[in-house]
C-alpha atoms as a PDB file:
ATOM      1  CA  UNK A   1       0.000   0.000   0.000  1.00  0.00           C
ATOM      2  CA  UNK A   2       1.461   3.057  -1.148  1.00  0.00           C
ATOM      3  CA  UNK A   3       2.077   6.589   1.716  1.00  0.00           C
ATOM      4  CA  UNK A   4      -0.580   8.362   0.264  1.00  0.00           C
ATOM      5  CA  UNK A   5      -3.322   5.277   0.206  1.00  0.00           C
ATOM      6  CA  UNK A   6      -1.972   4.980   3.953  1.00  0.00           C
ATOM      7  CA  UNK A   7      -2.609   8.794   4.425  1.00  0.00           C
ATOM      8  CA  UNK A   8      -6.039   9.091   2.963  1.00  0.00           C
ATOM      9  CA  UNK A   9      -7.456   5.936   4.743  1.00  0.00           C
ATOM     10  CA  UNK A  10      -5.384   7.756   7.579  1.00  0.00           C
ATOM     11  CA  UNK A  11      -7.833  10.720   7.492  1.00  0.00           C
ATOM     12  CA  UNK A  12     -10.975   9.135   6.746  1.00  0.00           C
ATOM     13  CA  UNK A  13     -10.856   7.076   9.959  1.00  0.00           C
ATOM     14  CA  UNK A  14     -10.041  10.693  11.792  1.00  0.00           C
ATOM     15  CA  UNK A  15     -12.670  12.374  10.469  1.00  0.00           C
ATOM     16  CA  UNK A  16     -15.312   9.519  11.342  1.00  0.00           C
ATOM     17  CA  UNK A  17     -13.921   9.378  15.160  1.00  0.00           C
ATOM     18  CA  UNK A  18     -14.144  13.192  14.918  1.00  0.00           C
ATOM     19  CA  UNK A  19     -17.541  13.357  13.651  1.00  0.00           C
ATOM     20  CA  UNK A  20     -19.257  10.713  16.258  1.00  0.00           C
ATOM     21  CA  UNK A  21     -17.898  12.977  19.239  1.00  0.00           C
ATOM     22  CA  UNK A  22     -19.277  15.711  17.966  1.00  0.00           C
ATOM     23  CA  UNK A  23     -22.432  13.725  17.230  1.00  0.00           C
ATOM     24  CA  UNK A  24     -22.321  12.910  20.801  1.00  0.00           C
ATOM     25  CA  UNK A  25     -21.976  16.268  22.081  1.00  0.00           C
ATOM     26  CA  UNK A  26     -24.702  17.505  19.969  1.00  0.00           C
ATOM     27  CA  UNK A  27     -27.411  14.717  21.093  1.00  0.00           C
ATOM     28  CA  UNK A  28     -29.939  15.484  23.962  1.00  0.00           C
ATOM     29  CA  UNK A  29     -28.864  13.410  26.541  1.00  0.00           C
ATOM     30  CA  UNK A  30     -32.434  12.380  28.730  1.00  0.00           C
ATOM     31  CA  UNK A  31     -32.322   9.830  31.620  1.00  0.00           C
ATOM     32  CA  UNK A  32     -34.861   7.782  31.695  1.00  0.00           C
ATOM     33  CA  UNK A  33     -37.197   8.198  34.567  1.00  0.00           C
ATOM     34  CA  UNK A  34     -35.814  12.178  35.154  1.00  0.00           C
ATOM     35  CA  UNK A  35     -38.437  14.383  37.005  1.00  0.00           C
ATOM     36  CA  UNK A  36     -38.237  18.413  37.260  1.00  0.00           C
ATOM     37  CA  UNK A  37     -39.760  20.170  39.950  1.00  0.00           C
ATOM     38  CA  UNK A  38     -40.912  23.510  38.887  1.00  0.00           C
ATOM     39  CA  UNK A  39     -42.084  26.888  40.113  1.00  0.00           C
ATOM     40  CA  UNK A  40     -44.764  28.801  37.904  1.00  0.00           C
ATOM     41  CA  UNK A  41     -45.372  32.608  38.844  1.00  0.00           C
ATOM     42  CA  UNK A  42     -48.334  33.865  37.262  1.00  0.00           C
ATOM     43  CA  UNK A  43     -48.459  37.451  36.170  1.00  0.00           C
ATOM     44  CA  UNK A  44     -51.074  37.869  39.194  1.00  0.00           C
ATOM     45  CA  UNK A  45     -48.759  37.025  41.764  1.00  0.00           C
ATOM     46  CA  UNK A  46     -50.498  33.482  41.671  1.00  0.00           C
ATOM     47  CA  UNK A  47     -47.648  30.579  42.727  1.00  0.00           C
ATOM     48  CA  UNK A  48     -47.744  27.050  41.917  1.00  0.00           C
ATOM     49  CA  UNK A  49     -45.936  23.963  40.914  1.00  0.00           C
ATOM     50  CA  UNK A  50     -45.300  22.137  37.972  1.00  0.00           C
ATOM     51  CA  UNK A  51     -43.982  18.358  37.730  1.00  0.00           C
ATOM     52  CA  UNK A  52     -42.592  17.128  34.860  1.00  0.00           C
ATOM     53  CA  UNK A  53     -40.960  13.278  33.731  1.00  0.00           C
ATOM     54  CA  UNK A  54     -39.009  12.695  30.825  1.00  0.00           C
ATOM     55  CA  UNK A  55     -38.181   8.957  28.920  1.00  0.00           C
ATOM     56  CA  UNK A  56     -36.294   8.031  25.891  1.00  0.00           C
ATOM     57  CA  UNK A  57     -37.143   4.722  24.191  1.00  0.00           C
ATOM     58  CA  UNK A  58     -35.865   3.397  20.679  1.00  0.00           C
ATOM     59  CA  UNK A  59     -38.765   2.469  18.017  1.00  0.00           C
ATOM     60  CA  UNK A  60     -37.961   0.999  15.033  1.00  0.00           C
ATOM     61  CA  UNK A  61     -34.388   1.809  15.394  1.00  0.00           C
ATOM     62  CA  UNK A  62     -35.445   5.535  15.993  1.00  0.00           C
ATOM     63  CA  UNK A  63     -35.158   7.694  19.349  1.00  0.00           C
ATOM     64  CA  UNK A  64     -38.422   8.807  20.716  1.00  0.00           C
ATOM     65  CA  UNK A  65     -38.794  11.352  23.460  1.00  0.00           C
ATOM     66  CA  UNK A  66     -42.127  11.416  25.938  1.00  0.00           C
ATOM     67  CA  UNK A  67     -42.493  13.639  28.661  1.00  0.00           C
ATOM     68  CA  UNK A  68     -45.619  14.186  30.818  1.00  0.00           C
ATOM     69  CA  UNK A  69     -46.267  17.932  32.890  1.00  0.00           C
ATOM     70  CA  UNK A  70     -48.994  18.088  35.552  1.00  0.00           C
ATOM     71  CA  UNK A  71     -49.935  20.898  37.481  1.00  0.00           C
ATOM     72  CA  UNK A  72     -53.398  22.470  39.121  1.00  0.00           C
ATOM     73  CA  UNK A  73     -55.365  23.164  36.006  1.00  0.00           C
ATOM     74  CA  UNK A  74     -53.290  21.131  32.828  1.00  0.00           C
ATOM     75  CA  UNK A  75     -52.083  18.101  32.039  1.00  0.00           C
ATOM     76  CA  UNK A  76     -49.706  17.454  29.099  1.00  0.00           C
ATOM     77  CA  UNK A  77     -48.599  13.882  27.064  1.00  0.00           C
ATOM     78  CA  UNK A  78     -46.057  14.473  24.770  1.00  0.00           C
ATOM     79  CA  UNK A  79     -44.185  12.076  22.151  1.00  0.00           C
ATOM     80  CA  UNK A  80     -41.910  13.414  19.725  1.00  0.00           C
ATOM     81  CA  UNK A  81     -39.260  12.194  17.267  1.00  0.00           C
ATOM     82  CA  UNK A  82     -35.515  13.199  18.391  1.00  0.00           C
ATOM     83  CA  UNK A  83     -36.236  16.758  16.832  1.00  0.00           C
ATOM     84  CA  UNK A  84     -38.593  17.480  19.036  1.00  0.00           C
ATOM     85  CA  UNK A  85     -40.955  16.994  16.743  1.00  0.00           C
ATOM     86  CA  UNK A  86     -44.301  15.991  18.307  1.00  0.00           C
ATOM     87  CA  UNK A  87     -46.350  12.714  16.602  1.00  0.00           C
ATOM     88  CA  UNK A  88     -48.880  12.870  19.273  1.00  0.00           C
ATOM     89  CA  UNK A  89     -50.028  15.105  21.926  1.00  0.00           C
ATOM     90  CA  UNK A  90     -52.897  14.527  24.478  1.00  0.00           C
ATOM     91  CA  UNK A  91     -53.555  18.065  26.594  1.00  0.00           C
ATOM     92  CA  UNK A  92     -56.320  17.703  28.876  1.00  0.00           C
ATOM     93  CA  UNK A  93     -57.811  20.670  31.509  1.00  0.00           C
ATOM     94  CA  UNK A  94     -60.909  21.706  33.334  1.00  0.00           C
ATOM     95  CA  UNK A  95     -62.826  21.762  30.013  1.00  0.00           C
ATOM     96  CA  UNK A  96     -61.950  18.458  28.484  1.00  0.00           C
ATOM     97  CA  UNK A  97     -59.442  16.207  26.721  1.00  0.00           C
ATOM     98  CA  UNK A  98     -57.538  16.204  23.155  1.00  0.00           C
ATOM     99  CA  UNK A  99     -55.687  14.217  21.694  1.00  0.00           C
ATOM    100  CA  UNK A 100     -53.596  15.355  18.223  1.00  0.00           C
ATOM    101  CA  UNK A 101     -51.692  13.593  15.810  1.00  0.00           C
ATOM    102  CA  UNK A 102     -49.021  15.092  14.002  1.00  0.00           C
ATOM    103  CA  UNK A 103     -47.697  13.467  10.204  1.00  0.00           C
ATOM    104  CA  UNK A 104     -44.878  15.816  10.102  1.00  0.00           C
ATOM    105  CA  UNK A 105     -45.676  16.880   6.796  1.00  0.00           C
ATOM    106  CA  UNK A 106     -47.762  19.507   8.646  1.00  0.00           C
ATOM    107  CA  UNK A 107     -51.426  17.707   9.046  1.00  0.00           C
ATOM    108  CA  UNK A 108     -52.311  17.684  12.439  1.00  0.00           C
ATOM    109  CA  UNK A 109     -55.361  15.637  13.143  1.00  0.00           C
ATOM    110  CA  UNK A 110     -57.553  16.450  16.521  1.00  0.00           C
ATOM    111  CA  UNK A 111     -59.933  14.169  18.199  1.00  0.00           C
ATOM    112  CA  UNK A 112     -61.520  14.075  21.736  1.00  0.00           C
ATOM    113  CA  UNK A 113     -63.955  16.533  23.927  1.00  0.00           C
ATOM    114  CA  UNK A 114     -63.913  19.852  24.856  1.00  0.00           C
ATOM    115  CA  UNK A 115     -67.061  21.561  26.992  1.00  0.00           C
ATOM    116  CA  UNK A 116     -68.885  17.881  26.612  1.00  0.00           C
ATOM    117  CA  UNK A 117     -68.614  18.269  22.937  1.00  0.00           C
ATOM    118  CA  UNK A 118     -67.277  15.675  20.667  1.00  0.00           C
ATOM    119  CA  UNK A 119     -64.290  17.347  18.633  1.00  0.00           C
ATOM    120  CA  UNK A 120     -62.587  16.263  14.992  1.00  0.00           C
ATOM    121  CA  UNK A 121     -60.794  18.434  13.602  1.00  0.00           C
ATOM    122  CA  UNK A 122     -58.021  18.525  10.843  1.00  0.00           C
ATOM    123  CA  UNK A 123     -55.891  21.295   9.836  1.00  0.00           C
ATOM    124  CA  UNK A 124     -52.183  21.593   7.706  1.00  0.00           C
ATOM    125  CA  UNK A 125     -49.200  23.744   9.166  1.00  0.00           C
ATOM    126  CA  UNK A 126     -45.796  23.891   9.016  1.00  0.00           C
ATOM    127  CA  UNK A 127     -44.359  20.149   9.094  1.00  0.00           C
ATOM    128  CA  UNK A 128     -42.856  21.448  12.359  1.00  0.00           C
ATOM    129  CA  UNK A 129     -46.119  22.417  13.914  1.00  0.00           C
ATOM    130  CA  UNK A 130     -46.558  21.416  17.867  1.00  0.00           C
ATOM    131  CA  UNK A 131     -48.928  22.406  20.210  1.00  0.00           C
ATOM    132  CA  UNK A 132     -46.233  22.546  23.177  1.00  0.00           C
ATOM    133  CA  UNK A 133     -42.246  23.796  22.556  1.00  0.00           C
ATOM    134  CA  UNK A 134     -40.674  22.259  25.798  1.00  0.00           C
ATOM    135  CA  UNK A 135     -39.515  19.080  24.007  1.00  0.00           C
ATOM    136  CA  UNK A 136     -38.675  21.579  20.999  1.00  0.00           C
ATOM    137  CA  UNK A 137     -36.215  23.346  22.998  1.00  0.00           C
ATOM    138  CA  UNK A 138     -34.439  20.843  24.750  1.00  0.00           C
ATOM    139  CA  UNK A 139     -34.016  19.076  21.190  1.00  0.00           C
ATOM    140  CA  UNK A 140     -32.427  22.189  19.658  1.00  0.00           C
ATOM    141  CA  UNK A 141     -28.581  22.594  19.620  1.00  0.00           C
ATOM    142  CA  UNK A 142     -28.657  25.843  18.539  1.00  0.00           C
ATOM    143  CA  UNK A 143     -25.790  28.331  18.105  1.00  0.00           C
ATOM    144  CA  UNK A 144     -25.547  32.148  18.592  1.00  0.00           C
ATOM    145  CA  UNK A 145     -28.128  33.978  16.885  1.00  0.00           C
ATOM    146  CA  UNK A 146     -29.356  31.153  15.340  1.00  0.00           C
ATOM    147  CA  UNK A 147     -33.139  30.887  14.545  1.00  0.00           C
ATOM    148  CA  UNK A 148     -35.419  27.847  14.085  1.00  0.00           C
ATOM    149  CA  UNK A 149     -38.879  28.641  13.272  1.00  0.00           C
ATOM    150  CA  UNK A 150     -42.236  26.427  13.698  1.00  0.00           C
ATOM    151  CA  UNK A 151     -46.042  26.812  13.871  1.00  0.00           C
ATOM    152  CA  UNK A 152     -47.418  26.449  17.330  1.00  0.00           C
ATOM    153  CA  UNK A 153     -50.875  25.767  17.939  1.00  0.00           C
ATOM    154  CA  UNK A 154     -52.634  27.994  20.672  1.00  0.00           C
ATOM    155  CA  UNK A 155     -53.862  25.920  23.708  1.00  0.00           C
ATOM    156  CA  UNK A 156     -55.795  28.587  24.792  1.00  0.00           C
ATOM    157  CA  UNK A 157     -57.722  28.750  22.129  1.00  0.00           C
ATOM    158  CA  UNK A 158     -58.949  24.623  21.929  1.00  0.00           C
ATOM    159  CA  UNK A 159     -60.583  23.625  20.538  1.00  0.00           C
ATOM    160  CA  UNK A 160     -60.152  25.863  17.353  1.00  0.00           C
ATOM    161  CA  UNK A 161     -56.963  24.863  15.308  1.00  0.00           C
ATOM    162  CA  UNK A 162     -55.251  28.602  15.570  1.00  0.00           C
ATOM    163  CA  UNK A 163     -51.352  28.943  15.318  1.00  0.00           C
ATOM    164  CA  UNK A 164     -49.030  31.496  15.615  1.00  0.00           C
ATOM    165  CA  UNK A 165     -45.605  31.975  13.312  1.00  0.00           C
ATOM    166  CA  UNK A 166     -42.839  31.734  16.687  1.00  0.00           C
ATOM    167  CA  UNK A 167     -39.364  30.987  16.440  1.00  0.00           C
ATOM    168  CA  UNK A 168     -36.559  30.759  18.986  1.00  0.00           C
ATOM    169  CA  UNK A 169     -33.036  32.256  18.722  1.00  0.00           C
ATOM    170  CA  UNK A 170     -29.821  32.463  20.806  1.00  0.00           C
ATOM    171  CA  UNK A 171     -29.231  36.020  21.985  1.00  0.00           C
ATOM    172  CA  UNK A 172     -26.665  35.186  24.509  1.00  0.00           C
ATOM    173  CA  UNK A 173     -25.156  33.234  27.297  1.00  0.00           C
ATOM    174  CA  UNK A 174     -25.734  33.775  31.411  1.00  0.00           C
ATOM    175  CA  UNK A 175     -24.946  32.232  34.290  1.00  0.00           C
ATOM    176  CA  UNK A 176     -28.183  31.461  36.344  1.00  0.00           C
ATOM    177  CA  UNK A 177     -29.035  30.504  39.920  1.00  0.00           C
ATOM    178  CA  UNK A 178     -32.313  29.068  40.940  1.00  0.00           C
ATOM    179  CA  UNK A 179     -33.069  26.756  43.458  1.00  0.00           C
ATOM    180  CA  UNK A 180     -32.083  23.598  42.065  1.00  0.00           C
ATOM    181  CA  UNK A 181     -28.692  25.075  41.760  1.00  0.00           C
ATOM    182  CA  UNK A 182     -26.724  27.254  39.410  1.00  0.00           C
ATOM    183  CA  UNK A 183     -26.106  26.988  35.573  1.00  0.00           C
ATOM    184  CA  UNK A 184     -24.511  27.979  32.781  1.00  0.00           C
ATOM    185  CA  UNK A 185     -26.907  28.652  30.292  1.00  0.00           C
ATOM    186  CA  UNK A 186     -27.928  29.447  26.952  1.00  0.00           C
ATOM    187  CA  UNK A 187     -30.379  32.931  26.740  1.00  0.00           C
ATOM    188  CA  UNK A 188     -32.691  32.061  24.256  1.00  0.00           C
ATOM    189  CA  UNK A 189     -35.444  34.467  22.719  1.00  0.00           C
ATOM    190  CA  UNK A 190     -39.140  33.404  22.159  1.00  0.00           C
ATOM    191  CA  UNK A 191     -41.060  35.116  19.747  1.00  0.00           C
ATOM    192  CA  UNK A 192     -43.887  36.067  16.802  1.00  0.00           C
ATOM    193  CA  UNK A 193     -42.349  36.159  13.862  1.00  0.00           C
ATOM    194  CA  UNK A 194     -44.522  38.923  12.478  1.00  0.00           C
ATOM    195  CA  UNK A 195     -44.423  42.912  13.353  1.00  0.00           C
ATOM    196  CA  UNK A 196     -46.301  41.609  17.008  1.00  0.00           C
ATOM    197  CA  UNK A 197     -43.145  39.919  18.626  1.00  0.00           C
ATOM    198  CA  UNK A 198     -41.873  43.719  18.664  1.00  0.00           C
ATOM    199  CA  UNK A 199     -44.528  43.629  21.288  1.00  0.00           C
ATOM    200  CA  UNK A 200     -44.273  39.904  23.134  1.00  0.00           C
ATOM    201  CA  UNK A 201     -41.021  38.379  24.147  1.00  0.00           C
ATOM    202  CA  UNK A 202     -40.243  35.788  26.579  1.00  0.00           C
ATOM    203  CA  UNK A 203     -37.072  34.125  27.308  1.00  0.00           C
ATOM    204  CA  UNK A 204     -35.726  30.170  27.947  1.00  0.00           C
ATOM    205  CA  UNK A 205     -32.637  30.215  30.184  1.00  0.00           C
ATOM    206  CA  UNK A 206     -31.681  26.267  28.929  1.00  0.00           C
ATOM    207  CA  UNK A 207     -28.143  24.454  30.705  1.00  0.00           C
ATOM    208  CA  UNK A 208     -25.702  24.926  28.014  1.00  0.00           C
ATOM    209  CA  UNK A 209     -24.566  21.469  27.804  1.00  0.00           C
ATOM    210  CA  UNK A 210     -26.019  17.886  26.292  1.00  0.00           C
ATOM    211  CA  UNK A 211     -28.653  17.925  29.042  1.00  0.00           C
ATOM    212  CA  UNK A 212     -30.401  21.116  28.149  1.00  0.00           C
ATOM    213  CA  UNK A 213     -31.938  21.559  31.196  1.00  0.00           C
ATOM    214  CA  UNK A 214     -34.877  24.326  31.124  1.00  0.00           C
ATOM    215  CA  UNK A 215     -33.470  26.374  34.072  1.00  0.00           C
ATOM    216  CA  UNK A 216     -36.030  29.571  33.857  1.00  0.00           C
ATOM    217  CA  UNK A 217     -37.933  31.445  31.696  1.00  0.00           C
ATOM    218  CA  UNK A 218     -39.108  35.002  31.917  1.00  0.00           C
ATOM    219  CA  UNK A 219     -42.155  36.292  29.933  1.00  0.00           C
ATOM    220  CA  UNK A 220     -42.416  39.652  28.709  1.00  0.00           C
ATOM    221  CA  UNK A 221     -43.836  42.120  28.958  1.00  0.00           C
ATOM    222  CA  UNK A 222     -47.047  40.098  30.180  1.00  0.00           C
ATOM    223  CA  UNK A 223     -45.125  38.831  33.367  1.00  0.00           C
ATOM    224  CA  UNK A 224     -44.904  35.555  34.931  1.00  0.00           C
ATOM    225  CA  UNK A 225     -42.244  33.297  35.436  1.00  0.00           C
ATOM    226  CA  UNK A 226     -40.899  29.400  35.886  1.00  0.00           C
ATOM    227  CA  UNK A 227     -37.940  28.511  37.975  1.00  0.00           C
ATOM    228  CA  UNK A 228     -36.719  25.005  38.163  1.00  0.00           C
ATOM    229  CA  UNK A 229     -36.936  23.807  41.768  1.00  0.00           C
ATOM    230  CA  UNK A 230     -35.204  20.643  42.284  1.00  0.00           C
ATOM    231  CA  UNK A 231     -34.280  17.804  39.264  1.00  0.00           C
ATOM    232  CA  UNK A 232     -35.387  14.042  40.901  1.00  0.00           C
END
């Protein structure tokens, strides 16, 4: 075998040990069975708390994410592909229960009851249409001043199909101390993408690091808050 065969085959083999670490490093990394204690602050002063449990599981050779979040008035069921990309969602409150199914060519499909009503519904979007952005978030490795944009449904306004244009981007990096310790995070801006988010921004303080831990997030101007409490 000649130097330069030796050299190139050399290379290759570098470049594919590179490439996995950084694969690595770039993969959410979820422990099966993890809980997250959090605070909410309403914009009324109201305080409660939030529990949320996260699994991975392999189907078909593919990652899937579920997580569930209970509090006093929702409930949340959430499986996505390793994008974050939901395939079904059940949200359920005071007024009823409904489950959506996602194609990820942007047909979401809705079924259940709402106000003792049976619902079916079926409306297209943006193939990266969800209803909730937690698993979103946490999926994203994004860099500075990056921007991924996606259709998200309206919970508040189920059972109508109604979605706003939002997108999240990196607008810097802080170091952030709640109660379940401190972290170096990611500062990451959540917004309308039309003229309105001049008007409504919130922020996701998110662990910098393969864990992407959803540390805090401020909402503004409305007000209102989440802290994360304690990881189980």
């Amino acid at each position: 075998m000649t130097k330069l065969k030796q050299m190139i085959i050399f290379f290759i083999f570098l470049f594919s040990i590179i490439s996995s670490i950084f694969s690595n490093e770039n993969n959410l990394q979820i422990i099966n069975g993890e809980t997250f204690i959090m605070k909410i602050i309403e914009k009324n002063g109201e305080t409660y708390y939030g529990t949320n449990k996260y699994s991975i599981q392999s189907v078909d050779g593919k990652t899937t994410y579920y997580y569930s979040y209970v509090d006093k008035y929702d409930s949340w069921y959430v499986w996505t592909d390793s994008n974050g990309i939901p395939f079904k969602i059940i949200y359920e409150n005071e007024y009823g229960k409904i489950t959506l199914l996602f194609n990820h060519e942007g047909k979401v499909t809705m079924q259940g009851s709402w106000k003792n009503e049976v619902i079916e519904k079926i409306k297209y979007f943006l193939p990266n249409v969800t209803l909730e952005n937690t698993l979103v978030i946490r999926s994203l490795n994004l860099e500075s001043n990056e921007k991924y944009e996606f259709d998200l449904l309206q919970y508040d306004k189920l059972p109508e199909l109604d979605a706003y244009r939002m997108y999240f981007q990196v607008v810097g990096e802080e170091t952030v101390t709640v109660k379940a310790g401190t972290f170096y995070c990611k500062k990451v801006l959540f917004s309308l993408s039309d003229w309105r988010g001049i008007f409504w921004q919130a922020y996701y303080y998110v662990s910098n690091d393969s864990h992407r831990y959803i540390v805090k997030t401020l909402n503004v101007p409305d007000g209102g808050a989440m802290e994360l409490i304690r990881i189980e």
